[in-house]
C-alpha atoms as a PDB file:
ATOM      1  CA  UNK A   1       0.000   0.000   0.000  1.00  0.00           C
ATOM      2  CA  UNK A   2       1.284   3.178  -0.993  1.00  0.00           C
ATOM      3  CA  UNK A   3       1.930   5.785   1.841  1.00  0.00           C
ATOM      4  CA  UNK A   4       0.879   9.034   1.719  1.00  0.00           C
ATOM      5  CA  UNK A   5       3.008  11.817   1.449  1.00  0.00           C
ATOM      6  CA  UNK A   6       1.229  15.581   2.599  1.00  0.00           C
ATOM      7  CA  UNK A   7       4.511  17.355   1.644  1.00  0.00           C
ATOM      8  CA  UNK A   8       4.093  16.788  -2.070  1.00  0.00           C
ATOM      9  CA  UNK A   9      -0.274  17.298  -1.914  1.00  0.00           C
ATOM     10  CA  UNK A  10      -2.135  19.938  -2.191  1.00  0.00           C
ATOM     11  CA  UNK A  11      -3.225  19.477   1.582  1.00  0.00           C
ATOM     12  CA  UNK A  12      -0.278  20.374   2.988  1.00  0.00           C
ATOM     13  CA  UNK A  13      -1.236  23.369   5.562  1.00  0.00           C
ATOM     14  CA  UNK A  14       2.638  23.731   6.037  1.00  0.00           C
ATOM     15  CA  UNK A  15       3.230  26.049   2.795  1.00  0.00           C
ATOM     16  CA  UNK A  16      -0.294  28.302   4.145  1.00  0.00           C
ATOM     17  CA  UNK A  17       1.220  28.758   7.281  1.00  0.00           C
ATOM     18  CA  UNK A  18       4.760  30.064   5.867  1.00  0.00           C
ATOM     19  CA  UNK A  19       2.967  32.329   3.479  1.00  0.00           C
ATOM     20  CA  UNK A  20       1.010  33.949   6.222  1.00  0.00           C
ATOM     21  CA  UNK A  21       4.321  34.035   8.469  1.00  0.00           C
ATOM     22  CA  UNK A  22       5.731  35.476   5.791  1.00  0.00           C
ATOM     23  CA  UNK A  23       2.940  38.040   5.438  1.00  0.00           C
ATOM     24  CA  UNK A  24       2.539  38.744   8.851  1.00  0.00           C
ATOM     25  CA  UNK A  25       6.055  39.539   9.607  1.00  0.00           C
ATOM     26  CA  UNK A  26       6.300  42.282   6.742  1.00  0.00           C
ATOM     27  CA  UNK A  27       5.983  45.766   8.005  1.00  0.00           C
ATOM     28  CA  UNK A  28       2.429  46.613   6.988  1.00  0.00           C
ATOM     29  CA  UNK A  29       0.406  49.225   9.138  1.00  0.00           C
ATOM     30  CA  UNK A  30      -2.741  47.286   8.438  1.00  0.00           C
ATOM     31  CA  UNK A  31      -1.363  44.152   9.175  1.00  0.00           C
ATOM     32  CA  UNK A  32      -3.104  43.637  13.105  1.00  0.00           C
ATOM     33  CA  UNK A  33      -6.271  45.285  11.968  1.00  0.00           C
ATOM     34  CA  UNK A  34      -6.589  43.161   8.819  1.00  0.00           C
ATOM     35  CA  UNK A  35      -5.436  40.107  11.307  1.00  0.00           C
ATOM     36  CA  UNK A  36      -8.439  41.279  13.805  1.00  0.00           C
ATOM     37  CA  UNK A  37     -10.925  41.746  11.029  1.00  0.00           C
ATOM     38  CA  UNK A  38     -10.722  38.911   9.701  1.00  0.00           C
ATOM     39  CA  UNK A  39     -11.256  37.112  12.938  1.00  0.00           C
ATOM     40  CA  UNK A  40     -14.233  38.587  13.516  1.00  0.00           C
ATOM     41  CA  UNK A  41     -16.590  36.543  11.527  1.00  0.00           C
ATOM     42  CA  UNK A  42     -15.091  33.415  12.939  1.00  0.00           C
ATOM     43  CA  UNK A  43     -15.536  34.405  16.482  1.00  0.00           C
ATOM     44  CA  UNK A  44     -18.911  35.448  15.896  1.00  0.00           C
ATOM     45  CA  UNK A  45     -20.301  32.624  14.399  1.00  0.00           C
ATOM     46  CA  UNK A  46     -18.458  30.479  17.086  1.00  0.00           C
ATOM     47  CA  UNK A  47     -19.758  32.503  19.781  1.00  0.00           C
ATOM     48  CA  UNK A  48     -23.415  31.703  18.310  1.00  0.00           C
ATOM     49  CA  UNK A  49     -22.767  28.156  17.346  1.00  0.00           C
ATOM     50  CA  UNK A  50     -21.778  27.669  20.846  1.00  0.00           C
ATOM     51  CA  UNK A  51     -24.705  28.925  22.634  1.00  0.00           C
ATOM     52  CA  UNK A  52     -27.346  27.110  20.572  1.00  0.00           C
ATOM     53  CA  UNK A  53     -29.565  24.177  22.780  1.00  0.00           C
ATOM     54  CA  UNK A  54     -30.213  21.370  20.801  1.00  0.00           C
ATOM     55  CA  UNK A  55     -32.597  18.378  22.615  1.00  0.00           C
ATOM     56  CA  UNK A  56     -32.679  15.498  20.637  1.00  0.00           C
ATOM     57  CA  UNK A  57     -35.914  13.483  20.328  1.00  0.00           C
ATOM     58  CA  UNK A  58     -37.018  11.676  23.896  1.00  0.00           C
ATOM     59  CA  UNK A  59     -35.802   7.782  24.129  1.00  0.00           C
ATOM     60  CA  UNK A  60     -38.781   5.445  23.193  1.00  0.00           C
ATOM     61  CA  UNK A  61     -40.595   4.268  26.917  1.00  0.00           C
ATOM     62  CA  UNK A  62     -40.270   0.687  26.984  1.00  0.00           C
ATOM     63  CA  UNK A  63     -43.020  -1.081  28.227  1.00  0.00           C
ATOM     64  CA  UNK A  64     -42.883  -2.903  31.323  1.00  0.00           C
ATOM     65  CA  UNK A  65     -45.549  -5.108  31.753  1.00  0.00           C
ATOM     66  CA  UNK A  66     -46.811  -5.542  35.357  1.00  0.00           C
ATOM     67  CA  UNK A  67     -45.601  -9.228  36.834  1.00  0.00           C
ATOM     68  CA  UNK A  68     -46.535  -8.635  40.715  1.00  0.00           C
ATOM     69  CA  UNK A  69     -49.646 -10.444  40.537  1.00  0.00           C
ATOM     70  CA  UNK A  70     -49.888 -14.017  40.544  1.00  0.00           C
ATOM     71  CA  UNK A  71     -50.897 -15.985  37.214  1.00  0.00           C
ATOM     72  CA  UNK A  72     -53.412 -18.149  38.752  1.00  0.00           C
ATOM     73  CA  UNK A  73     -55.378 -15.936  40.735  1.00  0.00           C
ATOM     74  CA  UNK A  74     -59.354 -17.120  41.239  1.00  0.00           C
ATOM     75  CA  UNK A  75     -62.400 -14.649  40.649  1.00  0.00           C
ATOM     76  CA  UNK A  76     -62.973 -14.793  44.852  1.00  0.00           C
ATOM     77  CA  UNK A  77     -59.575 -13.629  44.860  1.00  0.00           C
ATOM     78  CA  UNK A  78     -59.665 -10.873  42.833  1.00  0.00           C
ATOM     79  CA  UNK A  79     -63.290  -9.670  44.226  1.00  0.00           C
ATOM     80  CA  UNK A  80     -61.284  -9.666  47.607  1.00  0.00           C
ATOM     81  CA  UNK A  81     -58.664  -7.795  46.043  1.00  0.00           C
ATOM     82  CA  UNK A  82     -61.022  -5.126  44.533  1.00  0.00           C
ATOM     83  CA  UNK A  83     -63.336  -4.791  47.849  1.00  0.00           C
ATOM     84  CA  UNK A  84     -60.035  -3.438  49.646  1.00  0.00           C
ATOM     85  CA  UNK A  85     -59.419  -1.369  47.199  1.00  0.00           C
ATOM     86  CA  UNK A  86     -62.499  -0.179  47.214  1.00  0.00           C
ATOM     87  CA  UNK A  87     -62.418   0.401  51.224  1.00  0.00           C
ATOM     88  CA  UNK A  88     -59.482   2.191  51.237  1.00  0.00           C
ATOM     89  CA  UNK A  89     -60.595   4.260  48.591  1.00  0.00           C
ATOM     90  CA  UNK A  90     -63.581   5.597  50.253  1.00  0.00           C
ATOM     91  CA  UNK A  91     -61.921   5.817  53.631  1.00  0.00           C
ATOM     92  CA  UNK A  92     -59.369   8.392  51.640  1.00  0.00           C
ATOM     93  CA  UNK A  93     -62.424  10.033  49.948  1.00  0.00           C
ATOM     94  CA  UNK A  94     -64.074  10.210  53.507  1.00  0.00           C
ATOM     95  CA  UNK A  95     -61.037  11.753  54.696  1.00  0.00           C
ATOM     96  CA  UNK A  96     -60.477  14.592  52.153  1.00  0.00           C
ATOM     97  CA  UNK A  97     -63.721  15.286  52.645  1.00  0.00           C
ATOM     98  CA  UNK A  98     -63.677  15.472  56.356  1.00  0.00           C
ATOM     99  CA  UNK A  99     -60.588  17.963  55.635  1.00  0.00           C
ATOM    100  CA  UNK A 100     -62.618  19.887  53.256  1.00  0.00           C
ATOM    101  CA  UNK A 101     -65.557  20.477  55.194  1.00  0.00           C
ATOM    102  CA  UNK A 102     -62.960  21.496  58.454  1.00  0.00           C
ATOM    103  CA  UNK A 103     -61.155  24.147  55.641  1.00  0.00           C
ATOM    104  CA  UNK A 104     -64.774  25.637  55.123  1.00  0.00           C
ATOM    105  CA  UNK A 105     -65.363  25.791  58.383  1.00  0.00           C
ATOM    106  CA  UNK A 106     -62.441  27.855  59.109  1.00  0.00           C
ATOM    107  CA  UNK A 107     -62.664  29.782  55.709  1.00  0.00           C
ATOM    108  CA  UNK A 108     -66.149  30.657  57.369  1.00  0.00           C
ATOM    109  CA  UNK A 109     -64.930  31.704  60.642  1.00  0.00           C
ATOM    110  CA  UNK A 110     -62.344  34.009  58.568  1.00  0.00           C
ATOM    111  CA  UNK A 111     -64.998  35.432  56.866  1.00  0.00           C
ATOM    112  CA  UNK A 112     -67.424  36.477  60.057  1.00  0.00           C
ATOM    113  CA  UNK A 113     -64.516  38.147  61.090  1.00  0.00           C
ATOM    114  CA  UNK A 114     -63.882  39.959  58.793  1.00  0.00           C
ATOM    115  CA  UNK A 115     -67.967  40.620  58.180  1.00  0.00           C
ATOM    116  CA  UNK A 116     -68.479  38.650  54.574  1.00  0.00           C
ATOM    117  CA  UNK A 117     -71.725  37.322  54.315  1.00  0.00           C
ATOM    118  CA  UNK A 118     -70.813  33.997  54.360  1.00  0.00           C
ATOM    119  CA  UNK A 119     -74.175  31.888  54.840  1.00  0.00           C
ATOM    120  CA  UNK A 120     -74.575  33.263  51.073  1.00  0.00           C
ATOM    121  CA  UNK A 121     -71.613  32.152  50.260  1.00  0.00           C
ATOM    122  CA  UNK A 122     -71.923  28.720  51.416  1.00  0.00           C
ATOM    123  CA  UNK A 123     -75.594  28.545  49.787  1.00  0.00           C
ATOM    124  CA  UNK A 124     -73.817  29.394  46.639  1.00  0.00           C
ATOM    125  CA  UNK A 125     -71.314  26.958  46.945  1.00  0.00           C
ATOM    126  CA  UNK A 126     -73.248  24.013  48.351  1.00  0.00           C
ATOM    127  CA  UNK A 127     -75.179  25.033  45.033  1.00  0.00           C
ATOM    128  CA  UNK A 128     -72.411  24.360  42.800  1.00  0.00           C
ATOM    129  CA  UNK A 129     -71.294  21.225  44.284  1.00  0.00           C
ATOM    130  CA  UNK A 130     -74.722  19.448  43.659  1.00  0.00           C
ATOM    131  CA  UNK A 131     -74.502  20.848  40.363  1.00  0.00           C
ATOM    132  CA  UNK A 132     -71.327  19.442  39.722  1.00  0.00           C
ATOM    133  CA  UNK A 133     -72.370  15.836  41.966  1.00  0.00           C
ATOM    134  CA  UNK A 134     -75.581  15.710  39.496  1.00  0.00           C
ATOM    135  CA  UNK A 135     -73.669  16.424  36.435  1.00  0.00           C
ATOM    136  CA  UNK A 136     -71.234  13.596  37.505  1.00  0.00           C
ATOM    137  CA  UNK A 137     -73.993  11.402  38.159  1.00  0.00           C
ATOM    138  CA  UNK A 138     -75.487  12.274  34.438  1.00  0.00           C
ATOM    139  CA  UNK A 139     -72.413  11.780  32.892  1.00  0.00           C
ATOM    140  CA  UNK A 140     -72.484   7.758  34.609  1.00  0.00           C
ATOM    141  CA  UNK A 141     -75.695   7.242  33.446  1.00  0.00           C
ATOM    142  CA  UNK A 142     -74.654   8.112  30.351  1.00  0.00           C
ATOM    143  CA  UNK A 143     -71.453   6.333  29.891  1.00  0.00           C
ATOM    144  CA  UNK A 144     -73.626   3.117  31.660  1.00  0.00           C
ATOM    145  CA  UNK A 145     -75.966   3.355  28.976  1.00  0.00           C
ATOM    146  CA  UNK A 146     -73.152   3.397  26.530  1.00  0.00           C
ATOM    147  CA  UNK A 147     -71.681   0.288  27.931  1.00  0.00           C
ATOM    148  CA  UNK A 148     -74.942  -1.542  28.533  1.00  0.00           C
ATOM    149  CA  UNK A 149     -75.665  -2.690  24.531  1.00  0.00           C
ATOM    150  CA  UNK A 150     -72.239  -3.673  24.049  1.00  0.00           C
ATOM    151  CA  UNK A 151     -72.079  -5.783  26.919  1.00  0.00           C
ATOM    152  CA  UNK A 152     -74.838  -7.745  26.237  1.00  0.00           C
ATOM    153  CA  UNK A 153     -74.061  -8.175  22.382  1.00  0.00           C
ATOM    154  CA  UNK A 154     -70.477  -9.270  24.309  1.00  0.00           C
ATOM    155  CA  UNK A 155     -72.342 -12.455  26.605  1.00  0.00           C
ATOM    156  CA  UNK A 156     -74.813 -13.695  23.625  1.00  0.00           C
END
């Protein structure tokens, strides 16, 4: 394999660099600001290539699938399962309500205090949380309904 030889190529940075020692060392007035203008444009665009943020696209999630729960679980096991669930999620929704209903009562306290009519304020709001339970409810039915046809299309 022939080896390479920069001296004789066209590549060779050794001749540029003599020619601008060579040009550099003559006594020119304009020499350093000629030298400084024409670094300009290269510190400029390295001073903005430098600051750019780029954030590459997000590594694909892998999925995980969930391998805590036994294989060969029965149906009485699982309706155990879900009736725990379901107890500890209503003592939790008992218990943020019990510390909602102790915030109003302090908010109303603040208020008398301060002389804001709050029965009317509490009428108002009691107002807008059955609103809000009966358009929850509605929206149940509804999705129920939904769900109904399919499901018995589903066990014939």
């Amino acid at each position: 394999m022939p080896r390479l030889s920069f001296s004789k190529s066209r590549f060779n940075p050794a001749s540029g660099i003599a020619d601008f020692w060579n040009e550099i060392r003559r006594p020119n007035p304009y020499r350093w600001p000629i030298l400084a203008l024409s670094l300009l444009p290269v510190t400029g665009i390295l001073a903005w290539a430098l600051e750019q943020e780029y954030y590459g696209e997000p590594e694909r999630p892998r999925i995980n699938y969930i391998t805590t729960l036994p294989e060969g679980r029965s149906d009485a096991e699982i309706l155990a399962e879900n009736r725990a669930n379901q107890e500890l999620k209503d003592l939790r929704a008992a218990e943020e309500e019990r510390i909602a209903a102790e915030k109003r009562k302090m908010y109303k306290a603040l208020g008398a205090a301060t002389g804001i009519d709050v029965e009317a304020m509490e009428r108002k709001a009691e107002a807008e949380r059955a609103a809000a339970a009966a358009a929850e409810e509605q929206a149940r039915k509804d999705r129920d309904a939904r769900t109904a046809p399919a499901q018995e299309s589903a066990s014939q």
